[in-house]
C-alpha atoms as a PDB file:
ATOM      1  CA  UNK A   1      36.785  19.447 -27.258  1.00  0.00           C
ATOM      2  CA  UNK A   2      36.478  17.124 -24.031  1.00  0.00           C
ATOM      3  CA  UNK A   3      38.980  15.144 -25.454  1.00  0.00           C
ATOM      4  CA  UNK A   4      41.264  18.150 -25.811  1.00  0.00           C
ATOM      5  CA  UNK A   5      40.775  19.824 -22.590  1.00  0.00           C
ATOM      6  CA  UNK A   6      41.469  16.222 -20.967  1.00  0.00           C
ATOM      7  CA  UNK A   7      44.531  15.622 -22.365  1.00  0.00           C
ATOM      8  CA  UNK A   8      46.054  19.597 -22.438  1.00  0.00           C
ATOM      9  CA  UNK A   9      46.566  19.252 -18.465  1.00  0.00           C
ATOM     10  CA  UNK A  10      49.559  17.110 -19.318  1.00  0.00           C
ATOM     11  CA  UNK A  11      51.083  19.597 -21.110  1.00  0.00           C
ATOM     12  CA  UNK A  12      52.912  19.037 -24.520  1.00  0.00           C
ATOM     13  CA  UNK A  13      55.671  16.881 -25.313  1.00  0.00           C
ATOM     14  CA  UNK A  14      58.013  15.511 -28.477  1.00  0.00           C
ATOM     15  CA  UNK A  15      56.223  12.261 -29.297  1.00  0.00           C
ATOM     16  CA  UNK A  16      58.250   9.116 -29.474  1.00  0.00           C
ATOM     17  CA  UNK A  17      58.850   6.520 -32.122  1.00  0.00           C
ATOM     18  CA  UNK A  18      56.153   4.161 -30.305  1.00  0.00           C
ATOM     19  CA  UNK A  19      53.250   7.334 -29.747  1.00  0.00           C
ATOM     20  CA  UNK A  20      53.968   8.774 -33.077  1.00  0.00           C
ATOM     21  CA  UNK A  21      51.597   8.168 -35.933  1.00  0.00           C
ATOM     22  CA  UNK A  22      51.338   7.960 -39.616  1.00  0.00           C
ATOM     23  CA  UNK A  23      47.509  10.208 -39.810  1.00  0.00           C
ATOM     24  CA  UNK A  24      47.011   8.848 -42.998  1.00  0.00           C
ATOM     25  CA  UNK A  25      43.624  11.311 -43.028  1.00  0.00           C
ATOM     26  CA  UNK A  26      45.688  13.840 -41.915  1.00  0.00           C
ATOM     27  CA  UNK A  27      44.062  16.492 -44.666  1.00  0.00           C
ATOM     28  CA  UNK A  28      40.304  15.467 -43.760  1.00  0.00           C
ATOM     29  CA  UNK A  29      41.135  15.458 -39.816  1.00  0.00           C
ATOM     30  CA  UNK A  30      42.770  18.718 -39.765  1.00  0.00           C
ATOM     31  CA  UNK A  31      39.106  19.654 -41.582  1.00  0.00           C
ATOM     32  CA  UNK A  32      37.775  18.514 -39.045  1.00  0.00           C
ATOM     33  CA  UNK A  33      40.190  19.926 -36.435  1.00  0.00           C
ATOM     34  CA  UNK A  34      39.193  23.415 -37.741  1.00  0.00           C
ATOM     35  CA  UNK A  35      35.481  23.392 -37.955  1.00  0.00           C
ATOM     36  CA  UNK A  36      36.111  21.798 -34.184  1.00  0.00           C
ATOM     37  CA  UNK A  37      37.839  25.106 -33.098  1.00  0.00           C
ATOM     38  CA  UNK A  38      35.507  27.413 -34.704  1.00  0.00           C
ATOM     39  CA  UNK A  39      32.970  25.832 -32.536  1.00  0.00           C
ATOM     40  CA  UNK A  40      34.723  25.929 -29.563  1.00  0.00           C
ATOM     41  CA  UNK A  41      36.297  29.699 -30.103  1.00  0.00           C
ATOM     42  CA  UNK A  42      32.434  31.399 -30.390  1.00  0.00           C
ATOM     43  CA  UNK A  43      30.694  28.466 -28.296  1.00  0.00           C
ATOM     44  CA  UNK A  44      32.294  26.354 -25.958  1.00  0.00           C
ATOM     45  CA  UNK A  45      35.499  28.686 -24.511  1.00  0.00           C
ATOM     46  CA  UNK A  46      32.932  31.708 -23.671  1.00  0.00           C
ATOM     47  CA  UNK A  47      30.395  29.509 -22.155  1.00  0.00           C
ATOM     48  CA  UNK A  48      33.371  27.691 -20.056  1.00  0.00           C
ATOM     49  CA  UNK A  49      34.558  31.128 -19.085  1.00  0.00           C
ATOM     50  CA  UNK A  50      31.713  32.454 -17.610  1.00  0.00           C
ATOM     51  CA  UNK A  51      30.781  29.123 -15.940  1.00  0.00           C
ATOM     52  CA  UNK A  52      34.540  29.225 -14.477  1.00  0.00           C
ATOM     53  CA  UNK A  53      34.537  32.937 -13.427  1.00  0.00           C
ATOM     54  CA  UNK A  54      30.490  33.463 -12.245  1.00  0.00           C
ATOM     55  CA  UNK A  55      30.010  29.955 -10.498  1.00  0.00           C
ATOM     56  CA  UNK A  56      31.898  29.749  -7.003  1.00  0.00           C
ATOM     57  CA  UNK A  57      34.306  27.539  -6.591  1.00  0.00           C
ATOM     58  CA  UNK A  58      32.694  24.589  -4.280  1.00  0.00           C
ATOM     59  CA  UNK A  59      29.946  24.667  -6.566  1.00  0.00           C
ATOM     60  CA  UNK A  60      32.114  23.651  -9.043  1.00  0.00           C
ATOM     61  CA  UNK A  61      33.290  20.838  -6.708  1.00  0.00           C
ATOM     62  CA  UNK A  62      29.869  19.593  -6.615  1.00  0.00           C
ATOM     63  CA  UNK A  63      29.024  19.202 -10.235  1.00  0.00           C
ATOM     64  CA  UNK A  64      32.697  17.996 -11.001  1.00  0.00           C
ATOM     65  CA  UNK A  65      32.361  15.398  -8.220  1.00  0.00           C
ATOM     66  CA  UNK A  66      28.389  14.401  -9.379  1.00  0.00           C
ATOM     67  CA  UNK A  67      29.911  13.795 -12.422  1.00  0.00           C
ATOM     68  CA  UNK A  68      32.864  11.546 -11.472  1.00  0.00           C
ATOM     69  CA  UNK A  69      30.258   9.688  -9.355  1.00  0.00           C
ATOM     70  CA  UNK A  70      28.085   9.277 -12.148  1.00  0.00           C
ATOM     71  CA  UNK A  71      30.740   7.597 -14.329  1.00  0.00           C
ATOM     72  CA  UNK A  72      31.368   4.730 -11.891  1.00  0.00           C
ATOM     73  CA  UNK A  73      28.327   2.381 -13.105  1.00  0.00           C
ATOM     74  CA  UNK A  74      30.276   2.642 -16.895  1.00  0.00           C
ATOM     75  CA  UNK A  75      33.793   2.063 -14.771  1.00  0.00           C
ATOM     76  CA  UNK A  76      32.949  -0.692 -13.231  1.00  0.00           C
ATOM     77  CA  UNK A  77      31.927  -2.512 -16.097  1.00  0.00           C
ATOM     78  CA  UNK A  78      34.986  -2.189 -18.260  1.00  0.00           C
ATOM     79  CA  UNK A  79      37.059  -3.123 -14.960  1.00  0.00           C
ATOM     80  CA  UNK A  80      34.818  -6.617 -15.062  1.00  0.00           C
ATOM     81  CA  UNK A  81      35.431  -6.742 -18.746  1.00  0.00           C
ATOM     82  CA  UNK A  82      38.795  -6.489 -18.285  1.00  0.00           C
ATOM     83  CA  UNK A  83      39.347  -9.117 -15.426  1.00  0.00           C
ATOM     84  CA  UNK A  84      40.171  -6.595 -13.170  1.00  0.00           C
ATOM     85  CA  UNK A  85      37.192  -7.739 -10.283  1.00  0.00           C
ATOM     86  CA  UNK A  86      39.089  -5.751  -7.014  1.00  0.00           C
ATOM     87  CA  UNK A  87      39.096  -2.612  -9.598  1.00  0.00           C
ATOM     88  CA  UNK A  88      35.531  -3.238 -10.298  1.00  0.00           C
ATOM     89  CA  UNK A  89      34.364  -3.981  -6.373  1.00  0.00           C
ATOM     90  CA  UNK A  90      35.960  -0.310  -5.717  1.00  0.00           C
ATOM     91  CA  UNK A  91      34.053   1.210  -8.224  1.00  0.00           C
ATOM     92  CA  UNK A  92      30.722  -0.360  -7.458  1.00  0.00           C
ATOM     93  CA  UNK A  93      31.603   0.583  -3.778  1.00  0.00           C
ATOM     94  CA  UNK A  94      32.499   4.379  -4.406  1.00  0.00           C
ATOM     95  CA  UNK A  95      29.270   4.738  -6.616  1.00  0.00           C
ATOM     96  CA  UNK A  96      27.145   3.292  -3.235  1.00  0.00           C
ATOM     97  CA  UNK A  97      29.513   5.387  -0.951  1.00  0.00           C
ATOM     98  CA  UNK A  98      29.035   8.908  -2.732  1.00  0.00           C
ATOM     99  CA  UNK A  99      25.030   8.015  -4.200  1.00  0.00           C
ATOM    100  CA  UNK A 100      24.037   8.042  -0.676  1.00  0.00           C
ATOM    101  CA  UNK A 101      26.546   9.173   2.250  1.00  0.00           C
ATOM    102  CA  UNK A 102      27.663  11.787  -0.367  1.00  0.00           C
ATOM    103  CA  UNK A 103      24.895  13.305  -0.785  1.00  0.00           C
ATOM    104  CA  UNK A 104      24.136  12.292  -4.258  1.00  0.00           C
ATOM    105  CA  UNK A 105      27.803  12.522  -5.201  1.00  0.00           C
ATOM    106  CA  UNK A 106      28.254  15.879  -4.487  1.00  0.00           C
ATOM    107  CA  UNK A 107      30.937  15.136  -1.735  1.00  0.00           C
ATOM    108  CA  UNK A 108      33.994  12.695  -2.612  1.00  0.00           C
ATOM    109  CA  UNK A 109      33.723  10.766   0.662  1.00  0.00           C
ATOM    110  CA  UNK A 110      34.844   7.272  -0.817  1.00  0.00           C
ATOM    111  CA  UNK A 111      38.239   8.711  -0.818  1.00  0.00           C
ATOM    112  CA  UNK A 112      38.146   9.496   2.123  1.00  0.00           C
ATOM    113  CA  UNK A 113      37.205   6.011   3.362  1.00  0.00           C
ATOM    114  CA  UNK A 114      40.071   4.422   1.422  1.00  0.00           C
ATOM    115  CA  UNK A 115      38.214   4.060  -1.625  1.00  0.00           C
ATOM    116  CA  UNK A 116      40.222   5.890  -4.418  1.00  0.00           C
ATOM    117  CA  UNK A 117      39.185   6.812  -7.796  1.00  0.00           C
ATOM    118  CA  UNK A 118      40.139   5.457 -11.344  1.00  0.00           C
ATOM    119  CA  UNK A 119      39.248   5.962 -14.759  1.00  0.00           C
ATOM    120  CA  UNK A 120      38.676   3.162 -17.559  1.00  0.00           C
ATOM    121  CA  UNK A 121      36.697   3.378 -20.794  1.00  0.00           C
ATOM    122  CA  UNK A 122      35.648   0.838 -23.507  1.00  0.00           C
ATOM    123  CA  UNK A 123      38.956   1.754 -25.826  1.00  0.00           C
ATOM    124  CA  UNK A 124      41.342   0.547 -23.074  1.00  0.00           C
ATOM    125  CA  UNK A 125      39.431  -2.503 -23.276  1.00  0.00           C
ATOM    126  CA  UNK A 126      39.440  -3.368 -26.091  1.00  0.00           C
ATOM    127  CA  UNK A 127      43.782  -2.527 -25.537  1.00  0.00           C
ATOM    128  CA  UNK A 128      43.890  -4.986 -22.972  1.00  0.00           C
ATOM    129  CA  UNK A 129      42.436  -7.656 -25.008  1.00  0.00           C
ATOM    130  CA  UNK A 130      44.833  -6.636 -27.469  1.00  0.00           C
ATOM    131  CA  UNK A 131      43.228  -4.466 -30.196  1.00  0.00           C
ATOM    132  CA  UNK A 132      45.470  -2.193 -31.482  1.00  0.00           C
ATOM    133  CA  UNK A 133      45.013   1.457 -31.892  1.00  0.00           C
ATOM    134  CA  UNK A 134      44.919   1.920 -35.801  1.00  0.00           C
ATOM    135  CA  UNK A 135      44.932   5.452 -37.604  1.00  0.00           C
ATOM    136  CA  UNK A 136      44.022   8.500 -35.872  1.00  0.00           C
ATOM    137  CA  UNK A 137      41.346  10.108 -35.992  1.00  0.00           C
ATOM    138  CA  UNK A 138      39.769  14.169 -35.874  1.00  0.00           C
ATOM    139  CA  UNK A 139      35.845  12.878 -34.487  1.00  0.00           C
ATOM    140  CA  UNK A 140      33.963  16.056 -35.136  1.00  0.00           C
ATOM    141  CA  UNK A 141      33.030  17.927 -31.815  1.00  0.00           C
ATOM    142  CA  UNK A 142      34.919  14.734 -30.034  1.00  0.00           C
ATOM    143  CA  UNK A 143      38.299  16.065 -30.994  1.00  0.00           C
ATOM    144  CA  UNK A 144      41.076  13.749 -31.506  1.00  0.00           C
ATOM    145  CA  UNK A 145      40.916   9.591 -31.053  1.00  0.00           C
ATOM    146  CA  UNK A 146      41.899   6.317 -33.023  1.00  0.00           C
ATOM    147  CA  UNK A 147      40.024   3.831 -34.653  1.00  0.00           C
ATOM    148  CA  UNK A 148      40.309   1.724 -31.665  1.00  0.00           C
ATOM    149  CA  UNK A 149      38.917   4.854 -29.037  1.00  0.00           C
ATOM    150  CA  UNK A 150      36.338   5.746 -31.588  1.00  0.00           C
ATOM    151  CA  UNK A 151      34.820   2.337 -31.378  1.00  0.00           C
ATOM    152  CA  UNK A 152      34.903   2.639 -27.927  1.00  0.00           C
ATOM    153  CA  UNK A 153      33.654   5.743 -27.418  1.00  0.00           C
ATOM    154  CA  UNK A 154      30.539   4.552 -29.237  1.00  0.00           C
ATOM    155  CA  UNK A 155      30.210   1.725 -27.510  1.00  0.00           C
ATOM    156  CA  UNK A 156      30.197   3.813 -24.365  1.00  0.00           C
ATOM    157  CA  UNK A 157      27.909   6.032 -25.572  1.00  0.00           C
ATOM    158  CA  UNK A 158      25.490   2.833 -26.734  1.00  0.00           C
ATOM    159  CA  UNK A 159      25.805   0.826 -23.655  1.00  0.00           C
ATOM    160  CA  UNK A 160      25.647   3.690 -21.298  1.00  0.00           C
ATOM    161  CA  UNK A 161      24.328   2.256 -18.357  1.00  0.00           C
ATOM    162  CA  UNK A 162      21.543   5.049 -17.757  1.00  0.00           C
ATOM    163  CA  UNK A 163      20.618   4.551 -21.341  1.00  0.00           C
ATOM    164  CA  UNK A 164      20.319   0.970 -21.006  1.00  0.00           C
ATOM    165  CA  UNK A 165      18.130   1.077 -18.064  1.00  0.00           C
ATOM    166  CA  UNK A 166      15.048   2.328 -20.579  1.00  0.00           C
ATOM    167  CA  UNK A 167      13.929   4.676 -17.839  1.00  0.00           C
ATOM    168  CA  UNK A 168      13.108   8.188 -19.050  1.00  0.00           C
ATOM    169  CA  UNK A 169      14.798   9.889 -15.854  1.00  0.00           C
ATOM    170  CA  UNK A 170      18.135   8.220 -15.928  1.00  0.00           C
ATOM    171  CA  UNK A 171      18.429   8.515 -19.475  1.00  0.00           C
ATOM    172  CA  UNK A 172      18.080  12.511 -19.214  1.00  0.00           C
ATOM    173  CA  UNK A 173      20.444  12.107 -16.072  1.00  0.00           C
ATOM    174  CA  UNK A 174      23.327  10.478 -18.648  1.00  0.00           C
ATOM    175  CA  UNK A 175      22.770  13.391 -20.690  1.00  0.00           C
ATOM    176  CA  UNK A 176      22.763  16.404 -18.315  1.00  0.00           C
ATOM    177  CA  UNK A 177      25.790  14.304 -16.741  1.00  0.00           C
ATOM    178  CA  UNK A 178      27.874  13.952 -20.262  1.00  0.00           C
ATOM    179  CA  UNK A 179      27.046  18.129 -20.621  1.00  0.00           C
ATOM    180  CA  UNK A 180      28.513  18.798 -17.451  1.00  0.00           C
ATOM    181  CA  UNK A 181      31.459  16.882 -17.483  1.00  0.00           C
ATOM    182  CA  UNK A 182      32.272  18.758 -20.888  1.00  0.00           C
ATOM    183  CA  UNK A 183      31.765  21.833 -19.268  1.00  0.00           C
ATOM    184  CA  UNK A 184      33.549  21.005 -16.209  1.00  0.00           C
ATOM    185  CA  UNK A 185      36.951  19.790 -18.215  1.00  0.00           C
ATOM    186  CA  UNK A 186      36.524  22.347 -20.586  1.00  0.00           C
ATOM    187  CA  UNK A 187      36.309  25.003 -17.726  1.00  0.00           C
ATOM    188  CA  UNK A 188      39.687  23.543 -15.952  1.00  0.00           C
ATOM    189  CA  UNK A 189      41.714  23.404 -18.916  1.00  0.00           C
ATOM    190  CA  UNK A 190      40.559  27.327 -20.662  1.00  0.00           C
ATOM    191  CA  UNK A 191      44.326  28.371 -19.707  1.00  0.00           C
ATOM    192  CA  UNK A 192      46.222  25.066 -20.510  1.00  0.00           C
ATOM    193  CA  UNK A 193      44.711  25.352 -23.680  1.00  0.00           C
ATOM    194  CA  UNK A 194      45.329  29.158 -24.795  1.00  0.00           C
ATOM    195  CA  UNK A 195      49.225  28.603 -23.762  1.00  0.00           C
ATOM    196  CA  UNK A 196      49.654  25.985 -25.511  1.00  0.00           C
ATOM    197  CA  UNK A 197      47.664  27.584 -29.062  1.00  0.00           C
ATOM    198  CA  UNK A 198      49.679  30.654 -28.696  1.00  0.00           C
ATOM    199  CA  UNK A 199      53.340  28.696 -28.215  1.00  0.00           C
ATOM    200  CA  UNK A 200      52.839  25.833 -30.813  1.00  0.00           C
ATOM    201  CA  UNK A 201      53.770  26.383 -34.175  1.00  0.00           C
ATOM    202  CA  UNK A 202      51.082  23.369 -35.116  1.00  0.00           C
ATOM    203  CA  UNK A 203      48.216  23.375 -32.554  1.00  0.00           C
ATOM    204  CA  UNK A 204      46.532  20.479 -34.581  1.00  0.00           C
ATOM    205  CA  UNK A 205      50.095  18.397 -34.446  1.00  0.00           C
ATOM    206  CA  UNK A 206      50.859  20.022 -30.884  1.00  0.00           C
ATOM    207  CA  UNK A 207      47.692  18.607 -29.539  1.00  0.00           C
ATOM    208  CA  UNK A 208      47.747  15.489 -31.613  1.00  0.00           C
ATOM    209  CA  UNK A 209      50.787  14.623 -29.911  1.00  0.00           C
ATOM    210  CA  UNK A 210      49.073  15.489 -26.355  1.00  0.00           C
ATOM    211  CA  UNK A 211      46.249  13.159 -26.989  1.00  0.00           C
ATOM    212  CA  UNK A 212      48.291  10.178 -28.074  1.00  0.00           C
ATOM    213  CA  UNK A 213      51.223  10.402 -24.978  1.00  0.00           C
ATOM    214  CA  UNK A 214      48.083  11.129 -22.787  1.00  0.00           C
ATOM    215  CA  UNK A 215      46.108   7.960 -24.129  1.00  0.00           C
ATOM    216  CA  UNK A 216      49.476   5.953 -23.915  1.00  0.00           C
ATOM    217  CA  UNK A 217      49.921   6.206 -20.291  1.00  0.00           C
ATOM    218  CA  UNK A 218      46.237   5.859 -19.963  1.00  0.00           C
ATOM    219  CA  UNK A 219      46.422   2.564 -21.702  1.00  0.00           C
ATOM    220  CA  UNK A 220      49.950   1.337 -19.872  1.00  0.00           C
ATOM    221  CA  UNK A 221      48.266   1.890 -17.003  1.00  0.00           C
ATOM    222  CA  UNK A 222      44.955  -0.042 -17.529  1.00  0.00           C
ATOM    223  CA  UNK A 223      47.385  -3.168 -19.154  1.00  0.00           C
ATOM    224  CA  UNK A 224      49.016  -3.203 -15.662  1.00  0.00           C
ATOM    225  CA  UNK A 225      45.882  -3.212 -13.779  1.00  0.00           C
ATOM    226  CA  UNK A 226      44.843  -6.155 -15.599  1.00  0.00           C
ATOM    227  CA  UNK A 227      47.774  -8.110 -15.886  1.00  0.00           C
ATOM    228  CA  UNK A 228      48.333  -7.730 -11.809  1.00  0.00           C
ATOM    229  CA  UNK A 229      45.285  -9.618 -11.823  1.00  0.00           C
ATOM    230  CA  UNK A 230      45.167 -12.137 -14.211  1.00  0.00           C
ATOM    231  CA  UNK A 231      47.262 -15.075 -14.182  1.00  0.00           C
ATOM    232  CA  UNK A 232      49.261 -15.634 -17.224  1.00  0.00           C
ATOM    233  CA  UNK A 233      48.323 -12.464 -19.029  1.00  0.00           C
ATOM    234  CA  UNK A 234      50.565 -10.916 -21.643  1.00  0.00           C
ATOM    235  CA  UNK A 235      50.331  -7.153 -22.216  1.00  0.00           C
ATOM    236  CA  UNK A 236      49.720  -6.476 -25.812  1.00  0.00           C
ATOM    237  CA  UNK A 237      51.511  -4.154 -27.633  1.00  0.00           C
ATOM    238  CA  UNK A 238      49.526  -1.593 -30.036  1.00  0.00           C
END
């Protein structure tokens, strides 16, 4: 549902020849799809409500941006692993920037100091070095991916660096951040979502076609990233 909530804010679109896709598991990932939204209908929607509604508002700054801080470490190793060092000297310099002057990451100052934020994951590595997206995929409680992001997100998951560290504390510190991130994107989008279920005539092909426009641009833009800084690159095409 992280997934979901992530990609709703772009609201939905026609898919084009290049974002559409075959879903060859289309009857086993709109299985999944469903027991996804039963879980998220008596779960994860009331639980995001009342943490949206009860919790002031610059409290919910500070976990949002503790969270976004946290995922730098993870950031700035995909930027290395994609050749993109200036990407990954940002990163590594917001993380210092917000750990400490931030006041554990509560407060966004790196932006402030001309330090801006991006996002990069282990499937748009593996799409800059050319890997190309395959079927999608309905991950149960995930939502919706490829073969390509599933891998990924996996590999994210295994390589965490708090996980890798083999310290107790930072391990539980990945996990309370993953849970709050969920919470926090599943909180923003409650009303992105709810729109969109009650005007699509598919939700599951409605936010299917989200996720993969949302993912494309994602992708586009990490390709560009790298090839700006790498001589001789050629973008691959998924």
């Amino acid at each position: 549902m992280l997934a979901l909530a992530g990609c709703a804010a772009t609201g939905p679109g026609t898919a084009t020849a290049e974002t559409s896709n075959d879903d060859p598991m289309e009857s086993v990932n709109r299985a999944i799809f469903g027991a996804n939204m039963t879980v998220d209908r008596a779960v994860v929607r009331p639980v995001a409500q009342v943490y949206r509604d009860a919790i002031p508002a610059e409290i919910r700054t500070g976990v949002h941006n503790v969270t976004a801080n946290l995922k730098e470490p993870g950031i700035t190793a995909n930027d290395l692993l994609q050749g993109n060092v200036n990407r990954a000297w940002t990163s590594a310099r917001r993380f210092a920037v917000n750990t400490t002057a931030g006041v554990a990451g509560t407060m966004d100052l790196a932006s402030k100091w001309n330090l801006p934020p991006h996002s990069t994951d282990f499937g748009q590595t593996l799409a800059v070095w050319g890997i190309s997206e395959g079927p999608f995929v309905e991950l149960p409680a995930l939502g919706p991916s490829s073969v390509r992001d599933a891998v990924g997100t996996a590999v994210n998951m295994i390589f965490d660096p708090f996980a890798l560290t083999g310290i107790p504390v930072l391990t539980y510190i990945g996990y309370g951040r993953s849970a709050a991130d969920f919470l926090d994107f599943r909180a923003a989008h409650i009303d992105d979502l709810d729109e969109l279920e009650r005007s699509a005539m598919d939700f599951y092909s409605s936010l299917k076609s989200i996720y993969r426009q949302h993912r494309q641009h994602e992708i586009d833009e990490a390709k560009r990233a790298a090839s700006n800084k790498r001589p001789g690159y050629a973008s691959a095409t998924n």
